[in-house]
C-alpha atoms as a PDB file:
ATOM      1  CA  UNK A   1       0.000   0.000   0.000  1.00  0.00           C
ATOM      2  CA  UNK A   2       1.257   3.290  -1.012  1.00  0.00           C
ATOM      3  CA  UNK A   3       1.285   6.128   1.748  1.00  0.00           C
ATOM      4  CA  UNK A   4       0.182   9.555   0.849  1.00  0.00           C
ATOM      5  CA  UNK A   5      -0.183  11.387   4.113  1.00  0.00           C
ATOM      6  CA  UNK A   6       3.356  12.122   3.966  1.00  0.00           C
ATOM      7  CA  UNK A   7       2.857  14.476   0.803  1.00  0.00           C
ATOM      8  CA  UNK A   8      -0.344  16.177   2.068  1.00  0.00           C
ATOM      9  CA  UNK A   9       0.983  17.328   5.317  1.00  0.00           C
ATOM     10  CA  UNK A  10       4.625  18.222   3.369  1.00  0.00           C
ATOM     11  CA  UNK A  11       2.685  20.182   1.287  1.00  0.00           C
ATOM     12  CA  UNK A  12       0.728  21.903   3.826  1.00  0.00           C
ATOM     13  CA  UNK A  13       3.576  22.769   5.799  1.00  0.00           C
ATOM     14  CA  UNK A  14       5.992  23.709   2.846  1.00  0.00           C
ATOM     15  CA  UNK A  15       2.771  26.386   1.994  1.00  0.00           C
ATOM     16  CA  UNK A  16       2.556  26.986   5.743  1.00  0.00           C
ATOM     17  CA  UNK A  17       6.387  27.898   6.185  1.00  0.00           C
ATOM     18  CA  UNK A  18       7.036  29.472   3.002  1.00  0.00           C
ATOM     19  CA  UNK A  19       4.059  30.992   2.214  1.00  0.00           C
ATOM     20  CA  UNK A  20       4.728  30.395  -1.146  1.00  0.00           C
ATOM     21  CA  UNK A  21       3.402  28.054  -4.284  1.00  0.00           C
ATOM     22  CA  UNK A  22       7.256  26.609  -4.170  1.00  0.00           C
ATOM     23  CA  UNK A  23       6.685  26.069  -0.755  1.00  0.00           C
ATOM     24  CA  UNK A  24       4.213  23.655  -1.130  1.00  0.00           C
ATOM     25  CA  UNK A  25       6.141  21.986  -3.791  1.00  0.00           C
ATOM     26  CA  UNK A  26       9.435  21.347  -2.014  1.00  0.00           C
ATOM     27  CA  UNK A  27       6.968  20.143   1.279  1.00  0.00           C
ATOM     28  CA  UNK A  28       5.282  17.605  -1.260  1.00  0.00           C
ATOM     29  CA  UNK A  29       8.760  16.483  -2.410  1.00  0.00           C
ATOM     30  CA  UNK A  30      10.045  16.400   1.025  1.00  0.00           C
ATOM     31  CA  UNK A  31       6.815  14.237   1.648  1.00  0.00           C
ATOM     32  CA  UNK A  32       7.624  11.936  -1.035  1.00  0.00           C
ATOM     33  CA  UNK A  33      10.601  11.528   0.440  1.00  0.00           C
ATOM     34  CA  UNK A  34       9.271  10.022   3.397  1.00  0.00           C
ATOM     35  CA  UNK A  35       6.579   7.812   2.059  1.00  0.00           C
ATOM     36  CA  UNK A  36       9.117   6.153   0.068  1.00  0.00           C
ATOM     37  CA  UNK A  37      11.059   5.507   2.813  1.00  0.00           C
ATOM     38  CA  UNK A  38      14.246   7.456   1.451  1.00  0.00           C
ATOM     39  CA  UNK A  39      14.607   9.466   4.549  1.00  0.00           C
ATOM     40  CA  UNK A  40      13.445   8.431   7.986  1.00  0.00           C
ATOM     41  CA  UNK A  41      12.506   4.825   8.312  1.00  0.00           C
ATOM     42  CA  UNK A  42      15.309   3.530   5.965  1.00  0.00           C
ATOM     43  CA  UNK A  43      17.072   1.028   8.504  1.00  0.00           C
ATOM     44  CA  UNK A  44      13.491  -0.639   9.520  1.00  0.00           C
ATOM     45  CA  UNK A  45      13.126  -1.066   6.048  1.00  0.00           C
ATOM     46  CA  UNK A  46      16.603  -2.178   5.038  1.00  0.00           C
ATOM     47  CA  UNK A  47      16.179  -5.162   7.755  1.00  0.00           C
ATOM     48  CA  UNK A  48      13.700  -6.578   6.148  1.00  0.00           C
ATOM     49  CA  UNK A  49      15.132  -5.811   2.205  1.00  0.00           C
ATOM     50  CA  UNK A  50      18.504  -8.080   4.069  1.00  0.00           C
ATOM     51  CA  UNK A  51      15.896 -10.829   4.805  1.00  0.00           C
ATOM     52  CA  UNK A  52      14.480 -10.539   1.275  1.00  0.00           C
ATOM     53  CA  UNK A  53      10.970  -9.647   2.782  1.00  0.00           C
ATOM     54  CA  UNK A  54       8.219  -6.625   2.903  1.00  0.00           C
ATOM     55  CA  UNK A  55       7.622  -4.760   5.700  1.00  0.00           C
ATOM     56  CA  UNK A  56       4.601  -6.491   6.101  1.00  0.00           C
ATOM     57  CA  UNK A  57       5.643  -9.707   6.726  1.00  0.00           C
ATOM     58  CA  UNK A  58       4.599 -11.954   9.792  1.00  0.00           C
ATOM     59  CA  UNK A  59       6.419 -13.420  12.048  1.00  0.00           C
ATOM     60  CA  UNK A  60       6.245 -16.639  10.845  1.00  0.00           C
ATOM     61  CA  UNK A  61       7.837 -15.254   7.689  1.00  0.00           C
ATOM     62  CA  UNK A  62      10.432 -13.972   9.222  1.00  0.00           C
ATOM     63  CA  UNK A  63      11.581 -16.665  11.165  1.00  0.00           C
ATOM     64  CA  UNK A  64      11.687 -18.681   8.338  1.00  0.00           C
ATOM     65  CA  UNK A  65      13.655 -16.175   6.337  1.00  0.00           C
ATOM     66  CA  UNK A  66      15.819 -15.716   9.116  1.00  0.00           C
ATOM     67  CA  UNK A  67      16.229 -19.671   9.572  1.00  0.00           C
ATOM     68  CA  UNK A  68      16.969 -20.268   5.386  1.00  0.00           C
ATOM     69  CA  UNK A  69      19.447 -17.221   5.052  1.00  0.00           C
ATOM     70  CA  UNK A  70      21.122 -18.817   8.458  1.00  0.00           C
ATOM     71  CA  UNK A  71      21.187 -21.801   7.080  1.00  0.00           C
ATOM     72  CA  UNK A  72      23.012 -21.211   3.694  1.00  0.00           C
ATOM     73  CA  UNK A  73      25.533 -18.185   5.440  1.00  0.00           C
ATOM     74  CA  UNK A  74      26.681 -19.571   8.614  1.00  0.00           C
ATOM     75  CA  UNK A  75      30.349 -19.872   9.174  1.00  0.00           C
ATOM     76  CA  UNK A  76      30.465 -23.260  10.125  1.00  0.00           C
ATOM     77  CA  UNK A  77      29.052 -24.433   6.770  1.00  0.00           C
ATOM     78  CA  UNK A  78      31.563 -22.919   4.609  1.00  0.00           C
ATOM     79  CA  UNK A  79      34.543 -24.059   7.050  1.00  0.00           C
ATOM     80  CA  UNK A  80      36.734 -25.623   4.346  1.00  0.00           C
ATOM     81  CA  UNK A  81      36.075 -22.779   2.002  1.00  0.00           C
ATOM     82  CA  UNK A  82      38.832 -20.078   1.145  1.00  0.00           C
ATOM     83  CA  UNK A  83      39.220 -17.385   3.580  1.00  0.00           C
ATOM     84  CA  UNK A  84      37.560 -14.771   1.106  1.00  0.00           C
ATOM     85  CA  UNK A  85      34.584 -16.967   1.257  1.00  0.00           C
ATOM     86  CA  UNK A  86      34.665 -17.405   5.090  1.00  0.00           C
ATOM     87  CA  UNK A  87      34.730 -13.958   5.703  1.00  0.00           C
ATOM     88  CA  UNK A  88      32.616 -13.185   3.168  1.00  0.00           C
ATOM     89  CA  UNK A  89      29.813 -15.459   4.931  1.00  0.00           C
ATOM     90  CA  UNK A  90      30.441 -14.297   8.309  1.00  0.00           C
ATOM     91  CA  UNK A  91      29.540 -10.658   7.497  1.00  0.00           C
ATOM     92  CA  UNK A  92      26.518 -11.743   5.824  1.00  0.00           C
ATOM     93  CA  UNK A  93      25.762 -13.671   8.424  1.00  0.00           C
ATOM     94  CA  UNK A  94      26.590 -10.816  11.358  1.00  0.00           C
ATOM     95  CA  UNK A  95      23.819  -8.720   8.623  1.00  0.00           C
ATOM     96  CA  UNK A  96      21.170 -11.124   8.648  1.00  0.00           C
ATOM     97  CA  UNK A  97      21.648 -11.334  12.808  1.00  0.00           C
ATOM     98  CA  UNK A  98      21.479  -7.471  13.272  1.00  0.00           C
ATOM     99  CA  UNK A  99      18.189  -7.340  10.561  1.00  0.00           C
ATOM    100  CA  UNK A 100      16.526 -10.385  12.439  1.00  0.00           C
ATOM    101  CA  UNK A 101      17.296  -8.606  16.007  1.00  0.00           C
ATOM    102  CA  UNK A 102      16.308  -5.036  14.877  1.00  0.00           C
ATOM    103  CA  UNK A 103      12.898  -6.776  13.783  1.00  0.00           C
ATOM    104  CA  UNK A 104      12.209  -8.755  16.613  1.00  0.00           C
ATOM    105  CA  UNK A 105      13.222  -5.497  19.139  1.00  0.00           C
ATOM    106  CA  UNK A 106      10.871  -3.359  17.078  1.00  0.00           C
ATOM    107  CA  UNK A 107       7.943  -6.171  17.123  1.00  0.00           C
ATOM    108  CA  UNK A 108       8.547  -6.935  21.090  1.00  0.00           C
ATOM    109  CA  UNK A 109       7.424  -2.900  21.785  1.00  0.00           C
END
């Protein structure tokens, strides 16, 4: 679902401050900006992008993400591998931890 309150009350506001037409345009690109999620709520939204899932998701959905990204990144599975590949995994894997903990903090308030 595509948010619009963000560009109605930029564009209020931009009028408001400015008191000027351009006013309410750089408010309703300001706006924009937030509904898109381009300023603001970026690193709620970039949790769920590193567990390849919508915002919307349930819980279920993200365990199981969580569980199958876990699964193919740990460490332990690519211990033979060359280094480049270990480290490689473990940063994706310390990713996929801080995405799956920022979602579960944000869900448990």
């Amino acid at each position: 679902m595509n948010r619009w309150y963000g560009k109605v009350l930029g564009f209020i506001a931009g009028w408001l401050l400015l008191r000027h037409p351009a006013g309410g345009l750089i408010g309703l690109l300001i706006g924009h900006a937030f509904d898109a999620g381009w300023v603001g709520g970026g690193r709620h939204a970039a949790a769920y992008r590193t567990l390849g899932l919508e915002p919307d998701a349930g819980d279920a959905e993200v365990d199981q993400a969580y569980r199958r990204l876990m699964s193919q990144y740990h460490p332990d599975k690519v211990a033979g591998a060359a280094p480049e590949l270990r480290a490689q995994a473990e940063k994706r894997a310390s990713e996929i931890n801080a995405a799956y903990d920022r979602i579960r903090d944000r869900r448990r308030r």
